[in-house]
C-alpha atoms as a PDB file:
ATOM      1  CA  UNK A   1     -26.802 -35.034 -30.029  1.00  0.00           C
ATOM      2  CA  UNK A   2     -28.492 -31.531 -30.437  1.00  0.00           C
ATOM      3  CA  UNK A   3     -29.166 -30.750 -34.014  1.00  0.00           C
ATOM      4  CA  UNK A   4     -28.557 -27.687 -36.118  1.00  0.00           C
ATOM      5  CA  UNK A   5     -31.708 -25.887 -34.631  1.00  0.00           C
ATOM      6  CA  UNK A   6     -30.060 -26.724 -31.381  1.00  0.00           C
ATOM      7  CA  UNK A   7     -26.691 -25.248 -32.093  1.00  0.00           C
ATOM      8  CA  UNK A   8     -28.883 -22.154 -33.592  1.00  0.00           C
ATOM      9  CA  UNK A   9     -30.529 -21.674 -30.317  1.00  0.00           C
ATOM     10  CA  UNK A  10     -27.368 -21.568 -28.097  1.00  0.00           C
ATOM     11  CA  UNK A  11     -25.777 -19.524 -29.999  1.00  0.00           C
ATOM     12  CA  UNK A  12     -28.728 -16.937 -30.300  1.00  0.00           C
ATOM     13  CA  UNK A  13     -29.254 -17.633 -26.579  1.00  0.00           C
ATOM     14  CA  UNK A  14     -25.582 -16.553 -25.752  1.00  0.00           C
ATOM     15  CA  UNK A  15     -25.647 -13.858 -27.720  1.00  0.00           C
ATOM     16  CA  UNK A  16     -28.797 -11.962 -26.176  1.00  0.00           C
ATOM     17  CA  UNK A  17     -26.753 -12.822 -22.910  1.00  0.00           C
ATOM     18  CA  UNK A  18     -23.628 -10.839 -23.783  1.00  0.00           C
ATOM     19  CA  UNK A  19     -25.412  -7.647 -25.273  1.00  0.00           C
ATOM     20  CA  UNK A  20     -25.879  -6.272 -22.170  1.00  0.00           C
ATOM     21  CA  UNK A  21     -22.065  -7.108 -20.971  1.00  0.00           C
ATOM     22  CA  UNK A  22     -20.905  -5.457 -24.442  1.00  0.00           C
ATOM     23  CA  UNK A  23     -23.007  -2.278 -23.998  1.00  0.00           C
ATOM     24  CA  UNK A  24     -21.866  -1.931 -19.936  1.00  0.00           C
ATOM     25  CA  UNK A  25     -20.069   1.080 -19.583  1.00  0.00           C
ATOM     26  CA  UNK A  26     -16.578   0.879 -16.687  1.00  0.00           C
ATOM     27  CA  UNK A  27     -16.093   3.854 -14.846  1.00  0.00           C
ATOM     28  CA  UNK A  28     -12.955   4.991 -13.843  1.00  0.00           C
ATOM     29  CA  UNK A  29     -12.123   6.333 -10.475  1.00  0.00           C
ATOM     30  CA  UNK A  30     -13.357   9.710 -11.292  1.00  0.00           C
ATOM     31  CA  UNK A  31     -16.373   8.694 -11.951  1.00  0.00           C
ATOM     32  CA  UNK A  32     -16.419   8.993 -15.583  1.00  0.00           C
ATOM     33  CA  UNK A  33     -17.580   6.382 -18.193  1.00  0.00           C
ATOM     34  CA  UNK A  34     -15.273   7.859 -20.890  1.00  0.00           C
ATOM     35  CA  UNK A  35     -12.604   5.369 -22.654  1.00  0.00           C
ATOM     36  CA  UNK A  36     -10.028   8.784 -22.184  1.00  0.00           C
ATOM     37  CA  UNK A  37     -11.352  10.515 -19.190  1.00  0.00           C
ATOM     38  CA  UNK A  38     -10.587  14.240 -19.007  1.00  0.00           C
ATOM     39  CA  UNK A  39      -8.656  15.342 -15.633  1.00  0.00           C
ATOM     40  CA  UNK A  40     -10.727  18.246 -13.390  1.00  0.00           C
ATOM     41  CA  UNK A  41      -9.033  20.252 -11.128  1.00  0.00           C
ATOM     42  CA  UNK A  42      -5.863  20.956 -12.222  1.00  0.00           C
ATOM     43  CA  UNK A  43      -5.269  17.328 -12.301  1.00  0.00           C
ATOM     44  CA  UNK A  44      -4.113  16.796 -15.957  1.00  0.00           C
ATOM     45  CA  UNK A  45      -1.701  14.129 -16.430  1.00  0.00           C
ATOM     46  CA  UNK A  46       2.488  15.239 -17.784  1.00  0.00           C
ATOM     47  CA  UNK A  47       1.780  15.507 -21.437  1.00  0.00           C
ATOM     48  CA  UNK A  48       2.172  17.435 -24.695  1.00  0.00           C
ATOM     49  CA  UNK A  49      -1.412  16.525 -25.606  1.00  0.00           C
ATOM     50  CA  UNK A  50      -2.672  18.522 -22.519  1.00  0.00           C
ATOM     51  CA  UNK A  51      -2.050  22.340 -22.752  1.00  0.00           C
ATOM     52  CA  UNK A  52      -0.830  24.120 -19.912  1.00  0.00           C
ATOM     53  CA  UNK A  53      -2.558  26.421 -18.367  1.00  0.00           C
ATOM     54  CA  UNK A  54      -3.244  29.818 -19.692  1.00  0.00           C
ATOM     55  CA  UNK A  55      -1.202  32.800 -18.871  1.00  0.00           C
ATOM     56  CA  UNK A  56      -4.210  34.878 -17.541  1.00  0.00           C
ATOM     57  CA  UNK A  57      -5.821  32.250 -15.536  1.00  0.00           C
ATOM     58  CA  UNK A  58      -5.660  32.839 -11.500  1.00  0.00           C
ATOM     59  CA  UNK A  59      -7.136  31.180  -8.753  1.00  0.00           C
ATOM     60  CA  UNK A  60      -8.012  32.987  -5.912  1.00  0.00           C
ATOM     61  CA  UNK A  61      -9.487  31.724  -2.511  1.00  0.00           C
ATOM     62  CA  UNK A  62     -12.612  33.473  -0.618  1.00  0.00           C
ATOM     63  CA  UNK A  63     -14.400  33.602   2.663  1.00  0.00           C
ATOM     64  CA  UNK A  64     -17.806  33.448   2.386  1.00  0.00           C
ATOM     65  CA  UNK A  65     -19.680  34.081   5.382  1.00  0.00           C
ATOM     66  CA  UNK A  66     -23.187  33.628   4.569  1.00  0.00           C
ATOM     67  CA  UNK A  67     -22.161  29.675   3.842  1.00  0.00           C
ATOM     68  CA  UNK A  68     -19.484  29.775   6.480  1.00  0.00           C
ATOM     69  CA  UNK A  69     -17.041  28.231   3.904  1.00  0.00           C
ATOM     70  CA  UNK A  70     -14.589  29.166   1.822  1.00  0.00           C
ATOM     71  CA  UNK A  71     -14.800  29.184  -1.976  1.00  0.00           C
ATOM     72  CA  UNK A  72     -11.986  28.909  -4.680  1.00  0.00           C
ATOM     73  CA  UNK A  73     -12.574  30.926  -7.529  1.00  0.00           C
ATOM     74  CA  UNK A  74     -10.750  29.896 -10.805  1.00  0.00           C
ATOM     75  CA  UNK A  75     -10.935  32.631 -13.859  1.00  0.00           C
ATOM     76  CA  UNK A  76      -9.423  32.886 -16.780  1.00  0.00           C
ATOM     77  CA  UNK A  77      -9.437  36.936 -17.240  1.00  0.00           C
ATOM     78  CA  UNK A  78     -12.458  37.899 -15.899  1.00  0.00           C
ATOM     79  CA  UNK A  79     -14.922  35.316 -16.804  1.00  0.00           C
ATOM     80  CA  UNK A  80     -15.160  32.398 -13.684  1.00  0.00           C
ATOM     81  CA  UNK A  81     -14.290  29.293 -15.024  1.00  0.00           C
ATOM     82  CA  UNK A  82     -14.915  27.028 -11.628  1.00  0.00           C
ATOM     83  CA  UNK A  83     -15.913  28.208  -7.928  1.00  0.00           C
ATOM     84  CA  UNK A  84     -15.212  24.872  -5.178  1.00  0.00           C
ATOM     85  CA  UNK A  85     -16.431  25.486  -1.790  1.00  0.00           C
ATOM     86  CA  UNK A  86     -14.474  24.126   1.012  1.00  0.00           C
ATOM     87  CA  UNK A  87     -14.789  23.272   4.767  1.00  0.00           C
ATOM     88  CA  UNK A  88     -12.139  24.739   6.890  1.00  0.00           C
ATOM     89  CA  UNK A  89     -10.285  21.898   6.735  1.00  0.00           C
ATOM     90  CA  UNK A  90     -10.469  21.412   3.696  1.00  0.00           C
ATOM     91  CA  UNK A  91      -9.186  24.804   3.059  1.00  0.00           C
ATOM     92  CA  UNK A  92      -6.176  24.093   5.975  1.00  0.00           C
ATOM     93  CA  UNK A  93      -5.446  21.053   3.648  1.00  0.00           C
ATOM     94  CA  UNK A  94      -5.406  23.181   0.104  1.00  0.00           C
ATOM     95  CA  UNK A  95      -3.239  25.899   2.002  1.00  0.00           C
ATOM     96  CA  UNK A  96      -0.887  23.207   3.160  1.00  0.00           C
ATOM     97  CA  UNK A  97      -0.733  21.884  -0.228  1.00  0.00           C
ATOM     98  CA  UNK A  98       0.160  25.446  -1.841  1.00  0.00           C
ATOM     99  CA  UNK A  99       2.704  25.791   0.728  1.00  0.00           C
ATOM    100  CA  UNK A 100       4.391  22.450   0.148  1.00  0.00           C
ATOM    101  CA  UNK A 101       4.145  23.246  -3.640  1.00  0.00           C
ATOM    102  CA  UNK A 102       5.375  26.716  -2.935  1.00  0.00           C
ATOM    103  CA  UNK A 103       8.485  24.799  -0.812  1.00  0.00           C
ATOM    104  CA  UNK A 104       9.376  22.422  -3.515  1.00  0.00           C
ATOM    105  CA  UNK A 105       9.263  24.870  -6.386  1.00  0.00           C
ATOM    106  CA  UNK A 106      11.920  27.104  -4.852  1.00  0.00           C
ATOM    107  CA  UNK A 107      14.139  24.083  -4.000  1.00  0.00           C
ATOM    108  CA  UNK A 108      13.809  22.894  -7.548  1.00  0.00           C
ATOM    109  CA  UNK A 109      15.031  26.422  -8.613  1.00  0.00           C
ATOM    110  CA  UNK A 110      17.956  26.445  -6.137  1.00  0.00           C
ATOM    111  CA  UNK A 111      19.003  22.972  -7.024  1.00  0.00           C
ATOM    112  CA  UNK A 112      18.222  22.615 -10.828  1.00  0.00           C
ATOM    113  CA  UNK A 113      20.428  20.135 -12.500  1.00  0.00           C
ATOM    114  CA  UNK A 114      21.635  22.368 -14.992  1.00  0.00           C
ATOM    115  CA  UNK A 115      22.126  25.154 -12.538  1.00  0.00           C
ATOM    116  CA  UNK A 116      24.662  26.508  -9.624  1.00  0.00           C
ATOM    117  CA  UNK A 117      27.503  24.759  -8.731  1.00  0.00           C
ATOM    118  CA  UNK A 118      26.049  22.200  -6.798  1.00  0.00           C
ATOM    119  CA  UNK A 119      23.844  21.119  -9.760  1.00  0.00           C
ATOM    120  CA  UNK A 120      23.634  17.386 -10.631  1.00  0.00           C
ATOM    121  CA  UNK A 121      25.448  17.995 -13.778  1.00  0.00           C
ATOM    122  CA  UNK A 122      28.368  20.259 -12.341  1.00  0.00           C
ATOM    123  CA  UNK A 123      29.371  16.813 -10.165  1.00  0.00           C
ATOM    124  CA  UNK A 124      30.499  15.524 -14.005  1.00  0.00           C
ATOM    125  CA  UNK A 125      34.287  16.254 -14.925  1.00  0.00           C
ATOM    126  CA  UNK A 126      34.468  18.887 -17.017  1.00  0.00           C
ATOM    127  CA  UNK A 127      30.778  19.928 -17.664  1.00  0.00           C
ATOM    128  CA  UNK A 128      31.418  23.549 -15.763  1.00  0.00           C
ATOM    129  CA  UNK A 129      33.844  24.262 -18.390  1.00  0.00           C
ATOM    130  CA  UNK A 130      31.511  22.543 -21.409  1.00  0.00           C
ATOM    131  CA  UNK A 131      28.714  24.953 -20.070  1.00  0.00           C
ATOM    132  CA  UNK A 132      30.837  28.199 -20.068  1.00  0.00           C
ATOM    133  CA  UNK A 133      31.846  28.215 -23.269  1.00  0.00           C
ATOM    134  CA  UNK A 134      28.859  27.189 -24.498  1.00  0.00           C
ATOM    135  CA  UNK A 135      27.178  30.484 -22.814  1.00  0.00           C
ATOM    136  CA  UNK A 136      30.695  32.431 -24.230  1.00  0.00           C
ATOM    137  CA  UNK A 137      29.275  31.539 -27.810  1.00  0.00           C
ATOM    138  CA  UNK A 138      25.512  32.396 -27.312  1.00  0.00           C
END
């Protein structure tokens, strides 16, 4: 049987072997090692914790032909908070992306739930009637 020097070994042993797996650091698919990654890019998860964004911050996009690429600039006022250089596909695929976004956003205004007459909640007996007196007493 192994004696109590034995038992003191192993478990000395087995603890210098799982140091290293305790101090290993996992990183996420962004590439950070942080337990509560902060998004980049616009990317911020639906949340109260995460502000939106400022009411003076615009995003503009650039040609720049010394590079032969195209750079978005992000600035909040006048101070640049982020410049991202893109390929020209890469800049086809952002434009396509604005334009989808673009799309949807006005469709989502036409078609709110609460609004029109061929809103969501409008299909519910009696909620056109509900919602105009409650806009007679306001």
């Amino acid at each position: 049987m192994i004696g109590d020097v034995g038992r003191r070994l192993l478990v000395v042993l087995l603890l210098l072997l799982s140091v290293p797996l305790l101090q290993a650091q996992v990183e996420d698919s962004t590439g950070s090692s942080l337990r509560f990654p902060i998004p980049l890019n616009g990317d911020s998860p639906q949340s109260p914790l995460y502000l939106g964004n400022p009411s003076n911050m615009t995003t503009t996009v650039e040609y720049d032909a010394a590079s032969h690429s195209y750079v978005r600039i992000t600035k909040i006022g006048s101070i640049v908070v982020s410049r991202q250089f893109m390929t020209f596909e890469e800049y086809q695929d952002y434009q396509m992306q604005q334009l989808m976004t673009d799309f949807w956003s006005e469709k989502l205004k036409e078609n709110s739930i609460t609004g029109g007459e061929d809103g969501l909640l409008s299909k519910i007996p009696g909620f056109n009637e509900i919602s105009r007196k409650l806009e007679s007493l306001m």
